[in-house]
C-alpha atoms as a PDB file:
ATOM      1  CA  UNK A   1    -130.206 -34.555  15.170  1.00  0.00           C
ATOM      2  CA  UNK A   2    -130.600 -38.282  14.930  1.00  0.00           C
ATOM      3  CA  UNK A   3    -127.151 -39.130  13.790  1.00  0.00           C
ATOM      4  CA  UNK A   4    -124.838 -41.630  15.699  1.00  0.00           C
ATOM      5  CA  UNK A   5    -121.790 -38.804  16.134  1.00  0.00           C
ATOM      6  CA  UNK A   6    -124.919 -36.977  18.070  1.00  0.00           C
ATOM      7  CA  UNK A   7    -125.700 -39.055  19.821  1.00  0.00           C
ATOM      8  CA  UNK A   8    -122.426 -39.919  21.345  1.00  0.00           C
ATOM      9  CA  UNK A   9    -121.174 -36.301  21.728  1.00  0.00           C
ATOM     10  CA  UNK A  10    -124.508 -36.402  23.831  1.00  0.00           C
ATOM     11  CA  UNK A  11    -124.057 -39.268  25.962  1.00  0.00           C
ATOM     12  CA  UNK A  12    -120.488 -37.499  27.136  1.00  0.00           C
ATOM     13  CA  UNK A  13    -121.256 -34.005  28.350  1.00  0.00           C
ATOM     14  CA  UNK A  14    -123.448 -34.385  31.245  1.00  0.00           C
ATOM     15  CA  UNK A  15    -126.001 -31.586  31.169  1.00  0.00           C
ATOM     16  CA  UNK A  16    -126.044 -30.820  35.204  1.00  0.00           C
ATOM     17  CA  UNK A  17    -122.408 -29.160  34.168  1.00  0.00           C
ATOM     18  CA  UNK A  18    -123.547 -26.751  31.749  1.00  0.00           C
ATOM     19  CA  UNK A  19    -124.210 -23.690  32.732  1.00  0.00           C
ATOM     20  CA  UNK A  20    -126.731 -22.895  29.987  1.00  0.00           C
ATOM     21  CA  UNK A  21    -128.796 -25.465  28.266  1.00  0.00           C
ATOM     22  CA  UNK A  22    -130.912 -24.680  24.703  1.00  0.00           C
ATOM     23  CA  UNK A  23    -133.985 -26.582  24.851  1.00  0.00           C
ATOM     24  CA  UNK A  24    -135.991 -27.737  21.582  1.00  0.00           C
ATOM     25  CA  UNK A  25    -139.557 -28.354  21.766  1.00  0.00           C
ATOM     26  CA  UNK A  26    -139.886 -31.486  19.447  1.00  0.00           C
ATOM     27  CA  UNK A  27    -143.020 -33.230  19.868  1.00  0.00           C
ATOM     28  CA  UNK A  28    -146.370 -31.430  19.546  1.00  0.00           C
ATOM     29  CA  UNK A  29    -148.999 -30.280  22.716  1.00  0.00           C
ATOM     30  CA  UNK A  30    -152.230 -31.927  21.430  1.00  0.00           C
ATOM     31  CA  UNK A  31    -152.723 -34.994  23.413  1.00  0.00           C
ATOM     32  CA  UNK A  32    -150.302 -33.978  26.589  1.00  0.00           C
ATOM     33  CA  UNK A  33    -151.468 -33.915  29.906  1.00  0.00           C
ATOM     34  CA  UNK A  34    -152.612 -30.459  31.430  1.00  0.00           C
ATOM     35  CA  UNK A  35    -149.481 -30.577  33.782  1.00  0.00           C
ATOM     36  CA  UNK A  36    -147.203 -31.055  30.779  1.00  0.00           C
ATOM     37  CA  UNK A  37    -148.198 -28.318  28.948  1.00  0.00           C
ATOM     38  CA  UNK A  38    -147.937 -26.324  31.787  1.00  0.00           C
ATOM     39  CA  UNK A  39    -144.911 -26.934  32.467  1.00  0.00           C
ATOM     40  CA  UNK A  40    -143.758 -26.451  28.539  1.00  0.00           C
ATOM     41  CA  UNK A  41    -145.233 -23.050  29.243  1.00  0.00           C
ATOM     42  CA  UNK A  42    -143.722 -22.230  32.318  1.00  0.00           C
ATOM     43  CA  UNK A  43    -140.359 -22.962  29.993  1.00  0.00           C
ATOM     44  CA  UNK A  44    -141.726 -20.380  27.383  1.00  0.00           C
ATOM     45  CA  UNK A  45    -142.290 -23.325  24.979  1.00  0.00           C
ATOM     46  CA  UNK A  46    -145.777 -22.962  23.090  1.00  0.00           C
ATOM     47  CA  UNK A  47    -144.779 -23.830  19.284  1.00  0.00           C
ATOM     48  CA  UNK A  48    -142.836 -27.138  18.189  1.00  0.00           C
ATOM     49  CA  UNK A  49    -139.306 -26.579  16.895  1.00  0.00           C
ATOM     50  CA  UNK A  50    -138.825 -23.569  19.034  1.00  0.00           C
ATOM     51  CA  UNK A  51    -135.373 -23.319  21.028  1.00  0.00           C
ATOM     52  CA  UNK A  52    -135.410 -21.619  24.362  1.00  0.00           C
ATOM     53  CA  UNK A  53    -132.188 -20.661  26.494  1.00  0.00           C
ATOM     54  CA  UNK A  54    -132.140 -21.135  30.482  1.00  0.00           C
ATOM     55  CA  UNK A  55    -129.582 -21.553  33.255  1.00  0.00           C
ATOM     56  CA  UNK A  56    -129.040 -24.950  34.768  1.00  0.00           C
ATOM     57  CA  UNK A  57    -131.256 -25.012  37.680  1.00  0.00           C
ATOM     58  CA  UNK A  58    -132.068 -27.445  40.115  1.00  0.00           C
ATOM     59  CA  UNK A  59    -136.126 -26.528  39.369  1.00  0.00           C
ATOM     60  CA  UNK A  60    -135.430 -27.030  35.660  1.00  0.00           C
ATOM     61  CA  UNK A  61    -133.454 -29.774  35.507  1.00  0.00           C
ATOM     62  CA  UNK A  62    -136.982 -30.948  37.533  1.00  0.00           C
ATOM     63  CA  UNK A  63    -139.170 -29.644  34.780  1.00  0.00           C
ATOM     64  CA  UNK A  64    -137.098 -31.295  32.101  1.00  0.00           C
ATOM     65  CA  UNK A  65    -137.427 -34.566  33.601  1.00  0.00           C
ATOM     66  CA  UNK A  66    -141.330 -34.093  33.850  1.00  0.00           C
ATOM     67  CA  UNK A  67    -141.564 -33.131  29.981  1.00  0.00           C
ATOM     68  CA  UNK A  68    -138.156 -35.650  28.498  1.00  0.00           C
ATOM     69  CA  UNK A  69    -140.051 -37.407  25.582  1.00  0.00           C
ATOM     70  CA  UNK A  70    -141.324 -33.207  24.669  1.00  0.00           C
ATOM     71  CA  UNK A  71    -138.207 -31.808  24.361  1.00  0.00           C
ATOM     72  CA  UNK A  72    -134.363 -32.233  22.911  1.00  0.00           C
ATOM     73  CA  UNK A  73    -131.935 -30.951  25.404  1.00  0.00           C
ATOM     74  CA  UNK A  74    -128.841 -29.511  24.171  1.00  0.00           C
ATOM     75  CA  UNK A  75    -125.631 -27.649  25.610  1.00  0.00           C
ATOM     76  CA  UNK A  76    -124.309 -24.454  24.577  1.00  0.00           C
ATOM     77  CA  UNK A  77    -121.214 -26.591  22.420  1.00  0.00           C
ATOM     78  CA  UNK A  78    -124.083 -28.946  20.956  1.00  0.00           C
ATOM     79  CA  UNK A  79    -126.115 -25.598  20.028  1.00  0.00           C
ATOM     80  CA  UNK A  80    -123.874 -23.702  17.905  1.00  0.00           C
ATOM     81  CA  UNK A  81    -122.606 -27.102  16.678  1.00  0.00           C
ATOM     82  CA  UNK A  82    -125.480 -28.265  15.189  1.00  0.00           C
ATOM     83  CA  UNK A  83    -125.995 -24.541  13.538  1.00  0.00           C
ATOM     84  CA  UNK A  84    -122.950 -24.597  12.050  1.00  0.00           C
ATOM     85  CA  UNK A  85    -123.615 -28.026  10.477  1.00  0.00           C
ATOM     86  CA  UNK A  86    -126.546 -26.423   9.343  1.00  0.00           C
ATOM     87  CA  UNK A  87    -124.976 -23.103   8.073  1.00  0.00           C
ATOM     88  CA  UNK A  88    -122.925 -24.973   6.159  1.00  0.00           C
ATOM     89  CA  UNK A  89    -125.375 -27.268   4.637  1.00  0.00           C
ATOM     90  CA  UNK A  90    -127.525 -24.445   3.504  1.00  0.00           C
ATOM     91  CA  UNK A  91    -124.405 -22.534   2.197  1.00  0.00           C
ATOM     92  CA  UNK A  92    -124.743 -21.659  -1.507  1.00  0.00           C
ATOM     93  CA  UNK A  93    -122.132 -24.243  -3.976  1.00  0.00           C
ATOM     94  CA  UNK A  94    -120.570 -23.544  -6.553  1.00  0.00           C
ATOM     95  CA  UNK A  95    -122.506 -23.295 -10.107  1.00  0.00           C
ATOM     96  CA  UNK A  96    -121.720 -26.503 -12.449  1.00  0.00           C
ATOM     97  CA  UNK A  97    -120.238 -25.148 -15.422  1.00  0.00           C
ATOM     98  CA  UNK A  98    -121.199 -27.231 -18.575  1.00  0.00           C
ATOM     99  CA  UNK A  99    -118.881 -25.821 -21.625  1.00  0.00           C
ATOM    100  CA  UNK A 100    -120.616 -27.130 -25.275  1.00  0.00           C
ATOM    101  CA  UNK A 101    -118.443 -27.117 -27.964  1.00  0.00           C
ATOM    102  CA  UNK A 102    -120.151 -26.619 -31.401  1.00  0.00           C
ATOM    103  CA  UNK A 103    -120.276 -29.807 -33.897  1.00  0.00           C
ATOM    104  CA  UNK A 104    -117.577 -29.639 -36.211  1.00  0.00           C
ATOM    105  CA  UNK A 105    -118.933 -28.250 -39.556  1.00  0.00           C
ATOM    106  CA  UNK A 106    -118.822 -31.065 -42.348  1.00  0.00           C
ATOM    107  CA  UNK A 107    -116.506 -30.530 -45.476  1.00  0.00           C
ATOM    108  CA  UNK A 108    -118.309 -32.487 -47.736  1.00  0.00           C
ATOM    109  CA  UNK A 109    -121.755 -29.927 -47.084  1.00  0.00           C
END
């Protein structure tokens, strides 16, 4: 998620337009203020690295800015982006094939 493509595909789709945004709980609840957490809960967000999907509402776009340094905020595009980038990271490759060929027998054994 930290790569500079990223972060410029994120800096030009403004998230008020999306209709749906996927949000990532990144950083972990120990140490947050009560609010915070609260919040994070309201937004069914209790474990770090979990991705929840809501519709862009005036309320959440108000608990997003309460929680910003919690959570990544991503559109649907930037979503299933980043999961195919991952798909295919994770996809199996192709076996290396090493072929030995046997030492050629001596004539003078």
């Amino acid at each position: 998620m930290s790569g500079s493509a990223f972060n410029a595909f994120k800096a030009r789709v403004p998230i008020e337009w999306s209709p749906r945004l996927y949000i990532t709980l990144v950083r972990g609840l120990p140490g947050t203020r009560r609010l915070h957490r609260r919040t994070l809960e309201a937004m069914r967000l209790r474990r770090c690295n979990r991705t929840v999907l809501h519709r862009t509402t005036p309320s959440l776009l108000g608990m997003l800015n309460q929680v910003k340094r919690l959570v990544v905020v991503e559109t649907e595009e930037m979503y299933n982006t980043r999961k195919q980038q991952e798909e295919e990271h994770r996809a199996l490759r192709p076996p290396i094939v090493v072929i030995h060929t046997p030492p050629a027998a001596d004539p003078a054994q």
